[in-house]
Protein backbone atom coordinates (compact mmCIF):
# COMPACT_ATOMS: atom_id res chain seq x y z
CA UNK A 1 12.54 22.53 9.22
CA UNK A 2 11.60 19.34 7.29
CA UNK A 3 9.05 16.98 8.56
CA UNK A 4 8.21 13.60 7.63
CA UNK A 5 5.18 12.01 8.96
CA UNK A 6 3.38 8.48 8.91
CA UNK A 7 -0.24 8.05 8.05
CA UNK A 8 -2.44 5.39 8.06
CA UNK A 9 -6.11 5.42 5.57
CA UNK A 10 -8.34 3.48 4.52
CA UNK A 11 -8.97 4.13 0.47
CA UNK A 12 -12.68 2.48 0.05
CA UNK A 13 -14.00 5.68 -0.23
CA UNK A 14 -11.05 7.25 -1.85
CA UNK A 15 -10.17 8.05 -5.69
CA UNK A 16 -6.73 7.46 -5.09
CA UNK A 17 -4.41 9.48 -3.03
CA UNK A 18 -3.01 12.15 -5.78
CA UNK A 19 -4.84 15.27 -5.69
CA UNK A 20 -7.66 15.95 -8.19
CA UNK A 21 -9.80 18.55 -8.71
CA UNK A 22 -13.68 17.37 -8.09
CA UNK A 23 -13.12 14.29 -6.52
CA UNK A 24 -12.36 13.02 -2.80
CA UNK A 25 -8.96 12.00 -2.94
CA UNK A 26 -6.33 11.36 0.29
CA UNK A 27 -3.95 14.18 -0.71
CA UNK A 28 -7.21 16.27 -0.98
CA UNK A 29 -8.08 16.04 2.17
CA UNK A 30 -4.17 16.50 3.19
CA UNK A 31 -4.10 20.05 1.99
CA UNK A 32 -7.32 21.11 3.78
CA UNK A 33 -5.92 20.09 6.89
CA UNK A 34 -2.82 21.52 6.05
CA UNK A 35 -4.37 24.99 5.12
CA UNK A 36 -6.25 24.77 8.38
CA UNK A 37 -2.99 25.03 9.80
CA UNK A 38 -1.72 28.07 7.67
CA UNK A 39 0.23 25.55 5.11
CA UNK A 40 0.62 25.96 1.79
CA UNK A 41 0.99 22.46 0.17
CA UNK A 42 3.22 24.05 -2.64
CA UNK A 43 5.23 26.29 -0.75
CA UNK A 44 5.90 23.50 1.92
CA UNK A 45 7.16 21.04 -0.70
CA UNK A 46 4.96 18.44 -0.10
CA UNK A 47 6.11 14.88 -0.92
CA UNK A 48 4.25 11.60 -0.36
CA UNK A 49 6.47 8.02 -0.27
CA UNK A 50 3.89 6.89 -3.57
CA UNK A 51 0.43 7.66 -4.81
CA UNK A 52 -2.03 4.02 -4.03
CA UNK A 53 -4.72 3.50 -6.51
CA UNK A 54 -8.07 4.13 -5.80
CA UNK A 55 -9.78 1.92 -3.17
CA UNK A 56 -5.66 0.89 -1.73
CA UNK A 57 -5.04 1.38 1.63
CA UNK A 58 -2.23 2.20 3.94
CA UNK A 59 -1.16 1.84 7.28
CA UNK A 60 2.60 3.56 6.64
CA UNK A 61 2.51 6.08 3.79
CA UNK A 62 5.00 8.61 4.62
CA UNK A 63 4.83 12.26 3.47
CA UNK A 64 7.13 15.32 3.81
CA UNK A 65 6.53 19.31 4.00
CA UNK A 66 8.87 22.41 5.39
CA UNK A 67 7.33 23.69 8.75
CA UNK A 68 8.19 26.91 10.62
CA UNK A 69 7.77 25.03 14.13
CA UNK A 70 6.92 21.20 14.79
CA UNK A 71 3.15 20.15 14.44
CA UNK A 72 2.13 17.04 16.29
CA UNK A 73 0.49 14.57 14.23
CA UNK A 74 -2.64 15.01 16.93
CA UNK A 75 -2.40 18.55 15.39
CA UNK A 76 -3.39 16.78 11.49
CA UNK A 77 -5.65 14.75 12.72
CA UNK A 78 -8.05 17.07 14.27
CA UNK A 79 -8.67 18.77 10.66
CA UNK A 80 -9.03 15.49 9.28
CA UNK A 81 -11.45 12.63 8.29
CA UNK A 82 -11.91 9.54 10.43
CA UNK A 83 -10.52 7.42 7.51
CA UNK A 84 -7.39 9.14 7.62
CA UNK A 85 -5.14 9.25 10.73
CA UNK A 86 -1.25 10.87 11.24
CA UNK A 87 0.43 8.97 13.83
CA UNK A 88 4.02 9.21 13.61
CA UNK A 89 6.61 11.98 12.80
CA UNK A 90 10.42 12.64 12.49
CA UNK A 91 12.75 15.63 11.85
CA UNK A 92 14.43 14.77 8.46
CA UNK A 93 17.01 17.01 5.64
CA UNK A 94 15.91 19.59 3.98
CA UNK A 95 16.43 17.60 0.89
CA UNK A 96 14.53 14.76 1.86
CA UNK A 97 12.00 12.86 -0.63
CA UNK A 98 10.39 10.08 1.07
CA UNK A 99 9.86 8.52 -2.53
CA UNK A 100 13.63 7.32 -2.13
CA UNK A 101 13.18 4.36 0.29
CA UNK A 102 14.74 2.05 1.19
CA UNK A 103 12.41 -0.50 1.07
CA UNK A 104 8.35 -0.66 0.82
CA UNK A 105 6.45 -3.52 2.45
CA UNK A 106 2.70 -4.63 0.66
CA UNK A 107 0.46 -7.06 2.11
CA UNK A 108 -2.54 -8.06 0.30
CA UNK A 109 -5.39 -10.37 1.57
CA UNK A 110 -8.11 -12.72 -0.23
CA UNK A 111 -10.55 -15.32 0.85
CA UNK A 112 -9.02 -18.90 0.63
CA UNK A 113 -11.29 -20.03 -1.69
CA UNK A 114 -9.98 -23.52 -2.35
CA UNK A 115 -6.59 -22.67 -3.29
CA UNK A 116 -3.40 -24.97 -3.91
CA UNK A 117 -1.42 -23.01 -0.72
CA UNK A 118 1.81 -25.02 -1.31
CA UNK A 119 2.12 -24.45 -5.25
CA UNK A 120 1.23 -20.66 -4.23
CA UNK A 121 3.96 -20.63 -1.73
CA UNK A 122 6.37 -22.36 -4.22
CA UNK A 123 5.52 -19.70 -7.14
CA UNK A 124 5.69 -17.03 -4.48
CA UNK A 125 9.43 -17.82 -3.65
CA UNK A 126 10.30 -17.47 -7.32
CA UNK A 127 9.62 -13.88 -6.76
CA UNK A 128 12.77 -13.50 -4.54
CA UNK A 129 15.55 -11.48 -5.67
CA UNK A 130 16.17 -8.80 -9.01
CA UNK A 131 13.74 -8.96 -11.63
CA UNK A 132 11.81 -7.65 -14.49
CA UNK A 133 8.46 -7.20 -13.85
CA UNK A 134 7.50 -6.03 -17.16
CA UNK A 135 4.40 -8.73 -17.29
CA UNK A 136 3.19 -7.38 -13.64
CA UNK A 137 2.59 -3.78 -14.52
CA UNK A 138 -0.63 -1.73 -15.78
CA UNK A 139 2.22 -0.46 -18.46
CA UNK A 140 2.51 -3.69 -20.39
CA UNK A 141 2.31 -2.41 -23.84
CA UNK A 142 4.78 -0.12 -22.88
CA UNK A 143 7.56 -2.98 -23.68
CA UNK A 144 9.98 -1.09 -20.89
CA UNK A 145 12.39 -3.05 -18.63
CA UNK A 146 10.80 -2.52 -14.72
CA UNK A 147 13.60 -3.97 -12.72
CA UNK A 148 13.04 -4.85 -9.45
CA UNK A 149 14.40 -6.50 -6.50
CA UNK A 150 12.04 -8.02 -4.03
CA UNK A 151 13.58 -8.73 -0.45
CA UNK A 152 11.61 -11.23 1.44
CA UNK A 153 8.07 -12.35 0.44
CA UNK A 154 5.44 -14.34 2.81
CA UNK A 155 2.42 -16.64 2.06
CA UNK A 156 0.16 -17.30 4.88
CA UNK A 157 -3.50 -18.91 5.75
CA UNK A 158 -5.11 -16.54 8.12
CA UNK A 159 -8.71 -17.63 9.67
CA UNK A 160 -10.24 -18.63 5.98
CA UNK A 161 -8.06 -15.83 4.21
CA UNK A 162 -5.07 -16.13 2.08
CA UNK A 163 -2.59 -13.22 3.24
CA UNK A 164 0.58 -12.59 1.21
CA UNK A 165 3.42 -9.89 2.62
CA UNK A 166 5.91 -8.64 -0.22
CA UNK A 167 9.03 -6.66 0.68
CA UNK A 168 10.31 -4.43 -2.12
CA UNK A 169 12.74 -1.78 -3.25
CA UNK A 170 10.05 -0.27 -5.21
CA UNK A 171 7.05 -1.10 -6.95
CA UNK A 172 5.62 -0.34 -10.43
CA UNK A 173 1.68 0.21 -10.98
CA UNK A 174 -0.09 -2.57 -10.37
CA UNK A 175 2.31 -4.48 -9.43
CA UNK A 176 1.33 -6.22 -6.02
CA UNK A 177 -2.14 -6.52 -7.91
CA UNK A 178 -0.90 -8.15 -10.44
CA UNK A 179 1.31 -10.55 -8.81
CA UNK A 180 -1.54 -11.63 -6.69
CA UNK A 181 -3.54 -12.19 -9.88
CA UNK A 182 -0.65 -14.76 -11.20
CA UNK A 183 -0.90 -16.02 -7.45
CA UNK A 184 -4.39 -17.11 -7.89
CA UNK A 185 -3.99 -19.09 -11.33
CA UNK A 186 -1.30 -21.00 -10.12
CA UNK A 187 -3.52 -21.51 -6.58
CA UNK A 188 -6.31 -22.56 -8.52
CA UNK A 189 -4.71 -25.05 -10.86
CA UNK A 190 -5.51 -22.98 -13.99
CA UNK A 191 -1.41 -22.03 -14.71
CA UNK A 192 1.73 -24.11 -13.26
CA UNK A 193 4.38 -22.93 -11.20
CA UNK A 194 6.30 -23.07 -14.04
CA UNK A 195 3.99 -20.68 -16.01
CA UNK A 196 4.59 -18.11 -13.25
CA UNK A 197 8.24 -18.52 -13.32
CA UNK A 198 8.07 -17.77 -17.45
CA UNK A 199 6.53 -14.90 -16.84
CA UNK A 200 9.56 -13.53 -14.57
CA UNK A 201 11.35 -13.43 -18.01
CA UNK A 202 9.12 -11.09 -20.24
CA UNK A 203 11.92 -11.46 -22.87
CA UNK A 204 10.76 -14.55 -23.61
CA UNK A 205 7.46 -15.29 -22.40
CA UNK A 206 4.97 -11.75 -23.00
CA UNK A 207 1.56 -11.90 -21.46
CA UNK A 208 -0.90 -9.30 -19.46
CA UNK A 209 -2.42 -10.33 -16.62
CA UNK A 210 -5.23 -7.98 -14.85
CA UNK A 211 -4.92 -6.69 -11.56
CA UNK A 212 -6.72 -8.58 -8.43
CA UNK A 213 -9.16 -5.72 -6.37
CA UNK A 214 -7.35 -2.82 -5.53
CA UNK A 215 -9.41 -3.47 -1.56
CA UNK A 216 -7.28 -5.99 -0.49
CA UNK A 217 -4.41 -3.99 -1.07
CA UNK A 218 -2.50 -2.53 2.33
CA UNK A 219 0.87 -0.64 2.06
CA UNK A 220 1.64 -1.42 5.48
CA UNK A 221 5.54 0.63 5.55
CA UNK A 222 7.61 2.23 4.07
CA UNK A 223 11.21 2.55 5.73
CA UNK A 224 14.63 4.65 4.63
CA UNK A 225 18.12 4.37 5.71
CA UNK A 226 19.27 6.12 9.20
CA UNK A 227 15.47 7.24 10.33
CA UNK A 228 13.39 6.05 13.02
CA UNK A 229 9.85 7.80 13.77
CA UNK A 230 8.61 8.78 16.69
CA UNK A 231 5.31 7.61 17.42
CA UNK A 232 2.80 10.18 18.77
CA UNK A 233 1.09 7.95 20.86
CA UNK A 234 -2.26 9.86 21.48
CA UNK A 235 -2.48 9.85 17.78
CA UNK A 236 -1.72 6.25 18.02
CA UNK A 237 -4.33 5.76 20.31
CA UNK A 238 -6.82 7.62 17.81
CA UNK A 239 -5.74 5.47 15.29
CA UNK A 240 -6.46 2.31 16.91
CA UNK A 241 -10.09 3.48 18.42
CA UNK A 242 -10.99 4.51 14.22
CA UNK A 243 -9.27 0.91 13.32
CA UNK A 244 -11.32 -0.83 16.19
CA UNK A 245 -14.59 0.83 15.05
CA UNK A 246 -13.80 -0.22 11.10
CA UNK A 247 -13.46 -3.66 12.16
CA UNK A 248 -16.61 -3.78 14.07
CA UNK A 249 -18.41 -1.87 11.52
CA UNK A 250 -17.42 -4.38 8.33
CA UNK A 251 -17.17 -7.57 10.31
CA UNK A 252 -20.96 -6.91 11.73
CA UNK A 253 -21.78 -6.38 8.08
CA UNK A 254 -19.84 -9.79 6.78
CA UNK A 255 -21.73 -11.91 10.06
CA UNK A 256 -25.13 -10.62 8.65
CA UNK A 257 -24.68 -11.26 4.79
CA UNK A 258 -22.76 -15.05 5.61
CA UNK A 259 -25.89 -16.05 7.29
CA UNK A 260 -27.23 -16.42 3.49
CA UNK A 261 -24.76 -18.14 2.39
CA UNK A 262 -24.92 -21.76 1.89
């Protein structure tokens, strides 16, 4: 049978999640729990729903492998880290590929530092719709067409932060990064609404724009046509104790440093 499971990590400490050799990575740590369990990653056709860039995070990455007999994701987590956590599961076809979703939702947050909010929100809106997003890709001077379509996107202040949810088909590399990079100039006055809107059209307007910090960067979902998950709720329950102890943990660290700050 073919399992699909959500996971939830958080990538700070992370060189990505694809595998490699001599570094921590998520899928690393994957197959050791998996060969704790007598899988073999290769033999089990392991599939992941996208590889996040070192220090991204994720709250719904979906992955896939061939089982003889169901394994809880309470099962996973007990072979794994505290900064990765299975929590939900289904029963899909053999022929699944959880890269072919149908949709992916980002959200990425940053300190509201003074920002224009409503030009943000207007530029944001822009992104609605099919386009190509050759300009917002770490493949720039590869001058190739990355069509697009973007489904709903939302532009919020949150308690001091600036927190912008993006609903996708797909997403190139970089992508969310680099949108939020655009985001910024047009929030900060340095580039105009209609600057951002130029740079929807890379066949006329060309420029590279760097990613913003890969640590602000959540993939919260990732959801496909005809399948629901089942949430394994002590796993849930696991999941929210590590999330409550992250939150204590950094926001104890942020009270002590903004007592220095002016």
């Amino acid at each position: 049978m073919r399992i699909a499971y959500k996971l939830a990590y958080v990538g700070t400490n992370f060189h990505g999640f694809q595998y490699q050799p001599n570094v921590r990575t998520v899928a690393g740590e994957l197959f050791k729990a998996f060969r704790a369990l007598g899988i073999d990653p290769k033999k089990a056709k392991f599939r992941c729903a996208g590889r996040t860039d070192a220090g991204v995070h994720a709250f719904g990455q979906v992955i896939a492998i061939n089982v003889e007999k169901p394994i809880f994701p309470r099962m996973f987590n007990a072979h794994l880290p505290e900064d990765v956590t299975f929590w939900a599961w289904t029963e899909v076809d053999e022929k699944f590929n959880p890269r072919h979703a149908k949709s992916r939702t980002y959200v990425y947050v940053m300190p509201a530092e003074g920002y224009d909010i409503s030009a943000m929100r207007k530029a944001s809106k822009l992104l609605l719709g099919t386009h190509d997003f050759s300009n917002f890709t770490k493949k720039f001077g590869e001058r190739r067409r990355c069509i697009r379509t973007i489904y709903n996107v939302e532009l919020r202040l949150d308690d001091g932060f600036v927190v912008l949810e993006i609903v996708g088909n797909a997403f190139t590399w970089n992508m969310v990064r680099c949108i939020v990079s655009a985001l910024r100039e047009v929030g900060s006055g340095h580039r105009s609404v209609e600057w951002f809107e130029d740079m929807l059209n890379p066949e006329r307007h060309r420029e590279r724009i760097e990613p913003a910090p890969a640590y602000g960067l959540i993939l919260k979902d990732v959801e496909y046509e005809g399948i629901e998950f089942e949430v394994d709720e002590y796993a849930w329950k696991t999941l929210m104790y590590r999330v409550k102890e992250i939150v204590e943990f950094h926001g104890t660290i942020y009270k002590l440093f903004s007592q220095f700050q002016e």
